[in-house]
Protein backbone atom coordinates (compact mmCIF):
# COMPACT_ATOMS: atom_id res chain seq x y z
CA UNK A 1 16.53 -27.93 -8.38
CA UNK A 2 14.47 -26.38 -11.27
CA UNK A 3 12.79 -29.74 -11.47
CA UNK A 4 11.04 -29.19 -7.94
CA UNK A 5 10.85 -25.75 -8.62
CA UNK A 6 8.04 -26.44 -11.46
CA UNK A 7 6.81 -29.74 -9.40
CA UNK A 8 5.46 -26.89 -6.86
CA UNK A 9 2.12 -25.94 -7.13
CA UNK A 10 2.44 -22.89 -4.79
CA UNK A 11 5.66 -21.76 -6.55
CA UNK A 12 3.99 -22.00 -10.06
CA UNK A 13 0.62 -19.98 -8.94
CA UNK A 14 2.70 -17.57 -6.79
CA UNK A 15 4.93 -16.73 -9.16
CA UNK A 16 3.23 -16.42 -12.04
CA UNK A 17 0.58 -14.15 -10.02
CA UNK A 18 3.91 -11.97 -8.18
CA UNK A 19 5.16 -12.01 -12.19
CA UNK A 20 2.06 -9.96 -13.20
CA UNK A 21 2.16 -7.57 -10.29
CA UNK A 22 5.13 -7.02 -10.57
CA UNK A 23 4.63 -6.27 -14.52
CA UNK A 24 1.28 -3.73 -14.06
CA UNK A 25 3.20 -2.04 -11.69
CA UNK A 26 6.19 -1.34 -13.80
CA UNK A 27 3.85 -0.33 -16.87
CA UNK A 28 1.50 1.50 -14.86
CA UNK A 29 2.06 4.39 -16.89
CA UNK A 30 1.32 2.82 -20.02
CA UNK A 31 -1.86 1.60 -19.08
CA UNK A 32 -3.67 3.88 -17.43
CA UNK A 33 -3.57 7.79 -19.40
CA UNK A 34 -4.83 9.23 -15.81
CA UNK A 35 -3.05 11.26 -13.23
CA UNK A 36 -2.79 9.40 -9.67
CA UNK A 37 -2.70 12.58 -7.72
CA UNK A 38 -4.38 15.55 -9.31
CA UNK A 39 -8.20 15.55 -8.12
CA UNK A 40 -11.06 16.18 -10.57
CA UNK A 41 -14.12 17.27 -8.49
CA UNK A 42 -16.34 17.09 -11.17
CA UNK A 43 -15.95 13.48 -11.16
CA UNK A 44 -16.00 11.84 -7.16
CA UNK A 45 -17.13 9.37 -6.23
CA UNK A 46 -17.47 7.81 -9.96
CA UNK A 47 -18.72 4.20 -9.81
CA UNK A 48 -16.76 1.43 -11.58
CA UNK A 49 -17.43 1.75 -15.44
CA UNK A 50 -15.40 -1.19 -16.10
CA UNK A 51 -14.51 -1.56 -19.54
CA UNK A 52 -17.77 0.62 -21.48
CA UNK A 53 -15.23 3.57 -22.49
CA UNK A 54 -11.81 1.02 -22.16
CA UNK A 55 -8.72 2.21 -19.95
CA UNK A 56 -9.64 5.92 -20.80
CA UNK A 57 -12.52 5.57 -18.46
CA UNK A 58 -12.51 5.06 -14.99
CA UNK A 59 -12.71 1.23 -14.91
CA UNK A 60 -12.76 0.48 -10.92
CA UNK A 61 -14.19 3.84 -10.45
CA UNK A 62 -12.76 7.42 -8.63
CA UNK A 63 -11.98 8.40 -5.02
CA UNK A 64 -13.65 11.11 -2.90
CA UNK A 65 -11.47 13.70 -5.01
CA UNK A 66 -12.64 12.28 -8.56
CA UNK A 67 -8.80 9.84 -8.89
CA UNK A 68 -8.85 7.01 -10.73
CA UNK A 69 -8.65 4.10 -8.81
CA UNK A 70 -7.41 2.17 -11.17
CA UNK A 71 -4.10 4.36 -11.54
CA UNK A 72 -4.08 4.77 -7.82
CA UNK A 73 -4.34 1.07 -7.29
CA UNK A 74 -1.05 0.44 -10.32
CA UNK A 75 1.12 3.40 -8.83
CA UNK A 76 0.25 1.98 -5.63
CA UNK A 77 1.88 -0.60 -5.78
CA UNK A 78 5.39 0.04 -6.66
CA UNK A 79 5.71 1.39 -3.23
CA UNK A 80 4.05 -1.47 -1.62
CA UNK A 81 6.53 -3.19 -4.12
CA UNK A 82 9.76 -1.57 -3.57
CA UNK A 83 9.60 -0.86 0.46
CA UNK A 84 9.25 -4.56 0.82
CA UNK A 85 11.54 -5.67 -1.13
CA UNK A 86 14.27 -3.00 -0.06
CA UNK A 87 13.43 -4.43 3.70
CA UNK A 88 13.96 -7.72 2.70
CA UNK A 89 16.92 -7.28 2.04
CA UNK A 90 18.11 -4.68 5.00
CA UNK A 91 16.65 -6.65 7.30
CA UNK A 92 18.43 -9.90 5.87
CA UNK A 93 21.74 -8.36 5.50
CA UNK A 94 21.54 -7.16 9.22
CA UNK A 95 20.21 -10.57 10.23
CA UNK A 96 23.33 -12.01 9.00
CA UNK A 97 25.36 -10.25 10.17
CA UNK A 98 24.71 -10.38 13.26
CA UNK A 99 23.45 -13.61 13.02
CA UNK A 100 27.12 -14.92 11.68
CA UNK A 101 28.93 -13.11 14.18
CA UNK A 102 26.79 -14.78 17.40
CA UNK A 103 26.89 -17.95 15.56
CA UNK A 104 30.95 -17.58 14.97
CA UNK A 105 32.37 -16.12 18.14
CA UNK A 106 29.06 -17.43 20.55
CA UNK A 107 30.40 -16.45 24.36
CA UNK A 108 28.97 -13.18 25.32
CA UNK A 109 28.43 -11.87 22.22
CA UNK A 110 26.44 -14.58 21.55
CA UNK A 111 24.38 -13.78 24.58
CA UNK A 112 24.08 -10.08 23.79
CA UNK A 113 23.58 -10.37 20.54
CA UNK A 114 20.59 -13.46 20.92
CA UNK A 115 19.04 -11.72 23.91
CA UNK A 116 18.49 -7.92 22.37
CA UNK A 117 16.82 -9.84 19.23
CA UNK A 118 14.36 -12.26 22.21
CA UNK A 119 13.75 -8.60 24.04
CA UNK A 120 12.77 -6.86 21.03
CA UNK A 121 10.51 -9.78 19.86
CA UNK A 122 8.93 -9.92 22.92
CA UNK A 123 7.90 -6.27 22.03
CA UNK A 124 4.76 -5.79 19.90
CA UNK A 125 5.69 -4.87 16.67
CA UNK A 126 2.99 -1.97 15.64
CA UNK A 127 4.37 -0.83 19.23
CA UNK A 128 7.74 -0.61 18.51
CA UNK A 129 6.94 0.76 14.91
CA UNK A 130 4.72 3.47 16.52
CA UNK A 131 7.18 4.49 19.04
CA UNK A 132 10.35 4.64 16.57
CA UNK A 133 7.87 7.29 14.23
CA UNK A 134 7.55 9.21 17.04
CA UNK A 135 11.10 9.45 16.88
CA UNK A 136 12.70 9.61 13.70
CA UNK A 137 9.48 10.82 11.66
CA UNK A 138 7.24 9.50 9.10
CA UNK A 139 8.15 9.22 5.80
CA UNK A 140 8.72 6.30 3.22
CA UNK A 141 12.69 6.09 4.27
CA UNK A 142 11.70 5.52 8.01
CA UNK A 143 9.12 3.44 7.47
CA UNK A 144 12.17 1.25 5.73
CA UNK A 145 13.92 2.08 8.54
CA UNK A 146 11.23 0.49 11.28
CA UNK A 147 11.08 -2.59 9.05
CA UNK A 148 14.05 -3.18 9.44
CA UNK A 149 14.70 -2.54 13.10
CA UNK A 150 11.46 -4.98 14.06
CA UNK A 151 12.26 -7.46 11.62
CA UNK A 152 16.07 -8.41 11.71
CA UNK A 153 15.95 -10.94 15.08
CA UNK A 154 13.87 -13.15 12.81
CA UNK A 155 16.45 -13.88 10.16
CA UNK A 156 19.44 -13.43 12.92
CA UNK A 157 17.58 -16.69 14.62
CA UNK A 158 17.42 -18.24 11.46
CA UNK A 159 21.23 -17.89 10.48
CA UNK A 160 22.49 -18.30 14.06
CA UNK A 161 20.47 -21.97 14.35
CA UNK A 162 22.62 -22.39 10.98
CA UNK A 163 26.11 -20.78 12.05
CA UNK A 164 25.65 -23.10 14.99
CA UNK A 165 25.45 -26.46 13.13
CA UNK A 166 27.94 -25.65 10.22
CA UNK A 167 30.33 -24.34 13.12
CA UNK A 168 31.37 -27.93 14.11
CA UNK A 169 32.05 -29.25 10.29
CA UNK A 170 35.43 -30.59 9.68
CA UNK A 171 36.12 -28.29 7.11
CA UNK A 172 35.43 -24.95 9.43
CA UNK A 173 38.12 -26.69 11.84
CA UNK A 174 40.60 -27.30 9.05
CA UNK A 175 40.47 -23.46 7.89
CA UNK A 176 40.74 -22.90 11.95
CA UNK A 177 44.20 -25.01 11.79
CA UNK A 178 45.39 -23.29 8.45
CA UNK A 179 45.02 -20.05 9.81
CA UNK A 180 42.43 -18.67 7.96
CA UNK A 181 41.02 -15.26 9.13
CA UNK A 182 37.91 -15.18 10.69
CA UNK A 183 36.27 -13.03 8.02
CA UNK A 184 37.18 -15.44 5.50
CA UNK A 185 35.46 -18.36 7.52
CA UNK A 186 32.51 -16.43 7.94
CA UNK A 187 31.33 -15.47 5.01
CA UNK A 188 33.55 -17.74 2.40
CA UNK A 189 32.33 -21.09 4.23
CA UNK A 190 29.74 -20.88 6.63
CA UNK A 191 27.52 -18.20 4.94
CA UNK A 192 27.06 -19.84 1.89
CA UNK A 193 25.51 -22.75 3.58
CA UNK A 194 23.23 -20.50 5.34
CA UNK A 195 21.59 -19.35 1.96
CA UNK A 196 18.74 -21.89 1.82
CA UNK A 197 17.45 -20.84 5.23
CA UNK A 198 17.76 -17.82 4.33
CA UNK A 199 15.93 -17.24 1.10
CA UNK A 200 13.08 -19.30 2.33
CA UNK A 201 12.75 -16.98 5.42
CA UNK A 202 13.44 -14.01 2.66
CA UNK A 203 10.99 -15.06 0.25
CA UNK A 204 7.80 -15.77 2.93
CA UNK A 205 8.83 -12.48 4.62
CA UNK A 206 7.62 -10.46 1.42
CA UNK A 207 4.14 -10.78 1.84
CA UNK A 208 4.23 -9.93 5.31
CA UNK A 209 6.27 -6.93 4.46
CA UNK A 210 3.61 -5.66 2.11
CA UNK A 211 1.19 -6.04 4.49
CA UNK A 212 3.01 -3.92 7.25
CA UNK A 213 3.58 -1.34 4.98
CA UNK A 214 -0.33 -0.67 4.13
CA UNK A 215 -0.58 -1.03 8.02
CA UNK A 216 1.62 1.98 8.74
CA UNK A 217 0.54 3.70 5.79
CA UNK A 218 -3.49 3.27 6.98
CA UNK A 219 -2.13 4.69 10.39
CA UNK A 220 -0.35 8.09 8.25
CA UNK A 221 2.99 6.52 9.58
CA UNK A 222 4.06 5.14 6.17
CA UNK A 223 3.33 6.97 2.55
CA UNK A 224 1.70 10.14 3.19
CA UNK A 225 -1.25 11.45 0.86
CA UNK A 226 -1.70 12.21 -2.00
CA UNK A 227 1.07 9.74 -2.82
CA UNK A 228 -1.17 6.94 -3.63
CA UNK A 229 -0.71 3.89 -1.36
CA UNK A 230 -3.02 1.03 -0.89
CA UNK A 231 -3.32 1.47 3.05
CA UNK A 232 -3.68 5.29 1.81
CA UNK A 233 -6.53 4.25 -0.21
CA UNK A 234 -8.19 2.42 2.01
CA UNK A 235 -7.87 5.15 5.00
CA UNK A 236 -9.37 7.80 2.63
CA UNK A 237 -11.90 5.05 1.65
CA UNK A 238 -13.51 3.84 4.80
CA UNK A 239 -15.86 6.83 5.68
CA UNK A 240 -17.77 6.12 2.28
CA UNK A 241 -17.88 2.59 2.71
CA UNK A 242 -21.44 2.62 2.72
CA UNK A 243 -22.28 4.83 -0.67
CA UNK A 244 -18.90 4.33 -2.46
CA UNK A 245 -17.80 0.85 -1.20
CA UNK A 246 -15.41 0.55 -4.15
CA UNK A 247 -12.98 3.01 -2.44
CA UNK A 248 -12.05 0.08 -0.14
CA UNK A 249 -12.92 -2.68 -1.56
CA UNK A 250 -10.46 -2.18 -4.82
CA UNK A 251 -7.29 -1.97 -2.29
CA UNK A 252 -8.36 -4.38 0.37
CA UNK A 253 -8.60 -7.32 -2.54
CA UNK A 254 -5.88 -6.18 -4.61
CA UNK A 255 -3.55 -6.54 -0.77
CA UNK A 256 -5.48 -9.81 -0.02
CA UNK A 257 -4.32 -11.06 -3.69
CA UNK A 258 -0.58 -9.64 -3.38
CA UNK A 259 0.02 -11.17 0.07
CA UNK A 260 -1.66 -13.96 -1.15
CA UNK A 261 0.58 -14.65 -3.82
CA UNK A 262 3.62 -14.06 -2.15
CA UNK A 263 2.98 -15.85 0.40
CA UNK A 264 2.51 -18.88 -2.37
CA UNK A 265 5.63 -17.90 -3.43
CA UNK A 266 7.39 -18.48 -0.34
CA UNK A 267 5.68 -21.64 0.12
CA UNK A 268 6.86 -22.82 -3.06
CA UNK A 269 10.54 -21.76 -2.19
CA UNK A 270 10.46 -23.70 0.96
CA UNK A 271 9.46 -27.30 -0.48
CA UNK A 272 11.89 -26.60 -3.45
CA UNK A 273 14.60 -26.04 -0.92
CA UNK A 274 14.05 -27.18 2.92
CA UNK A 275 14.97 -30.81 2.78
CA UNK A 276 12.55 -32.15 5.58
CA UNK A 277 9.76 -30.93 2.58
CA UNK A 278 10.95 -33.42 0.09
């Protein structure tokens, strides 16, 4: 398995590019000696001095209060970071389980189960995500929270196409006749041969994640200034695109390059792993 793991060109590139995200983001601190929230008006609007005065400078320049962007961009992106991830794996857990339990029992749970996931699919997404903030507010935990809700039908398709298959093996029917409970079966058996799906769909679900998240955040439904964010960044940014383009340029690449390599990632997790990619 490691083998095709390091045969994959997009796993290689993705991961080593997620790898040093992941790293800045964790040292942020260390790198950068500047404050991401406290404004220094004698210094807006700073262009991009690059490396003339090293990290102590402002190397990709200062915001309409006089931030480094830099710092902002570093700080930034633990949240991007962390609210994906933690949605990942909300929204896979939920999948599951309610994927397992259609899959398992089918019948009319089955039916409600499948049918609220096709009905809330069918919904627009920013919709949904718009209407649920009206709701339970806007803050990083519900923004976690609206993830979650839009996303699980996707990975309880994924495990339920699964559950369906491995629910006719031989083995499942000989636990049946021993009189296994159904817990056991569930998630002793049957779940662990869901786990391929399921960290393919996982791992190409990141990127998109990260991208939602500036989404709701460029909207003020997600991290909420002066918390630096990059959809943050590139809300406060786009009324001095013209004179100070840097203010939304810095964010709007460093996204491109995070989704990017995520979505590499997930790539490379799928022909490691899906079979009809060998």
């Amino acid at each position: 398995m490691f083998i095709r793991f390091w045969k994959s060109k997009f796993f290689m590139i993705g991961g080593v590019s997620a790898l040093i995200i992941v790293l800045l983001s964790i040292f942020a601190d260390v790198i950068t000696p500047h404050d991401p929230t406290i404004p220094d008006f004698n210094n807006m609007f700073a262009p991009p001095q690059w490396f003339a005065y090293g990290l102590q400078g402002n190397v990709l320049g200062t915001d309409s209060l006089g931030r480094d962007m830099l710092t902002r961009l570093l700080v930034g992106s633990r949240y991007s970071l962390i609210i994906a991830l933690v949605s990942v794996v909300l929204a896979s857990a939920l999948g599951v389980l309610l994927g397992l339990i259609a899959g398992y029992y089918g019948g009319w749970v089955s039916t409600l189960i499948m049918r609220a996931g096709d009905i809330q699919l069918s919904i627009p997404a920013l919709m949904l995500a718009v209407t649920l903030f009206a709701v339970i507010g806007r803050n990083i935990y519900d923004l976690v929270i609206v993830i979650v809700v839009t996303q699980w039908p996707t990975f309880a398709r994924i495990i339920y196409s699964s559950v369906l298959m491995t629910r006719k093996s031989e083995f499942i029917s000989a636990s049946i006749i021993m009189g296994s409970s159904d817990r056991r079966i569930m998630f002793t058996q049957i779940f662990p041969n869901t786990l391929t799906p399921l960290l393919v769909q996982a791992s190409q679900s990141l990127g998109g994640f990260i991208l939602f998240e500036a989404a709701m955040s460029f909207l003020g439904m997600g991290v909420q200034a002066p918390m630096p964010s990059w959809g943050v960044m590139i809300a406060a940014g786009r009324t001095a695109i013209q004179t100070a383009p840097w203010t939304v340029m810095v964010p709007g690449f460093a996204l491109m390059f995070t989704v990017l390599s995520f979505n590499f990632l997930g790539d490379g997790v799928r022909d490691a792993l899906d079979p009809k990619m060998r």
